[in-house]
Protein backbone atom coordinates (compact mmCIF):
# COMPACT_ATOMS: atom_id res chain seq x y z
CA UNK A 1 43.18 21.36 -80.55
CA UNK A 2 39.93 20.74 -80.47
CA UNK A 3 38.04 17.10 -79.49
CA UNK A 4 34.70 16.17 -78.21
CA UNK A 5 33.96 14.96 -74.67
CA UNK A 6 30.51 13.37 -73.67
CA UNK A 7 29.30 15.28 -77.05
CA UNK A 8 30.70 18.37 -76.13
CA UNK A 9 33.20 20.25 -78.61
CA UNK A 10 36.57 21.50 -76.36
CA UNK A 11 39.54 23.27 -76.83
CA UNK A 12 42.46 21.66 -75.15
CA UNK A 13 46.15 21.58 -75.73
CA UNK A 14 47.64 19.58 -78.05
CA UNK A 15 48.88 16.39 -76.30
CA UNK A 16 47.47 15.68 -73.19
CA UNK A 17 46.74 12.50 -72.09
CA UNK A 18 43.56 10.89 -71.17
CA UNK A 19 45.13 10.94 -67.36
CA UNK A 20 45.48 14.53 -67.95
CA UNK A 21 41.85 14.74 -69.51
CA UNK A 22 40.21 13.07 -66.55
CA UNK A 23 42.16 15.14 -63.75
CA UNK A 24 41.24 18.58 -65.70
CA UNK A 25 37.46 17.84 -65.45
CA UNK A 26 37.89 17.39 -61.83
CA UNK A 27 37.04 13.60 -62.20
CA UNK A 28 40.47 12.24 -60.55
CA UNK A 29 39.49 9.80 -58.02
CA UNK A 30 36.09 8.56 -59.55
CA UNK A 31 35.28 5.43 -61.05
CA UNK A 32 34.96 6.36 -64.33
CA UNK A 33 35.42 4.39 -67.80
CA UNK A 34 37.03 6.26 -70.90
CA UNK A 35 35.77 5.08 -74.41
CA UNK A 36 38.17 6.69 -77.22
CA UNK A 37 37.06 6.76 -80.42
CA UNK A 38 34.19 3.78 -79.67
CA UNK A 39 37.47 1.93 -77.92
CA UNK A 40 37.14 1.24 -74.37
CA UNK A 41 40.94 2.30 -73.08
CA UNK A 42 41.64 0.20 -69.81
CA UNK A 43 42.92 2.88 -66.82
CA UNK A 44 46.86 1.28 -67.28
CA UNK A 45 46.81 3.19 -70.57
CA UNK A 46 45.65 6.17 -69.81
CA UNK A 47 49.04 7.99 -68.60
CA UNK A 48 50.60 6.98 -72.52
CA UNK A 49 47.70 7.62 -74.56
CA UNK A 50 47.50 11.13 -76.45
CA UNK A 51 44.88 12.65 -77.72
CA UNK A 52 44.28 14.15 -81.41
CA UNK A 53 42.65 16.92 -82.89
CA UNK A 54 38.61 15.55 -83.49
CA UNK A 55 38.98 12.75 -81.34
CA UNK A 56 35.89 12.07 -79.53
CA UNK A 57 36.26 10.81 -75.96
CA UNK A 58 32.97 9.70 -74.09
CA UNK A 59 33.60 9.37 -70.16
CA UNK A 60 31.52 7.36 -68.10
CA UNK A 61 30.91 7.67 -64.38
CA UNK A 62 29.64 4.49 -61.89
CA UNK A 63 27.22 5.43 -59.36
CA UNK A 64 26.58 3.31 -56.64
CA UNK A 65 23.00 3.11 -54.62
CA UNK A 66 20.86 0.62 -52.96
């Protein structure tokens, strides 16, 4: 199926999770926020929610510095 991440068209199996989204971009571990569809989805939901073919998903990373 494919969606768009961070404006970026992908091919990815049909069903993963957002859990599964973040851990195959190597981002597991990083404060990140996930925005589905313009909807921020809080971290407890990311195990349960699916994605769907032409969902956009825009992933945002915190950086610290001083």
């Amino acid at each position: 199926m494919k969606i768009v991440v961070n404006g970026e068209e992908k091919d990815l199996r049909q069903g993963i999770s957002i859990k599964e989204l973040i851990e195959e971009l190597e981002l597991g571990g990083r404060r990140v926020a996930v925005e589905l569809n313009r909807e921020i989805v809080p971290r407890e939901f990311w195990t349960d929610k699916r994605l769907d073919e032409n969902d956009a998903v825009e992933i945002v990373q915190f950086v610290g510095g001083g």
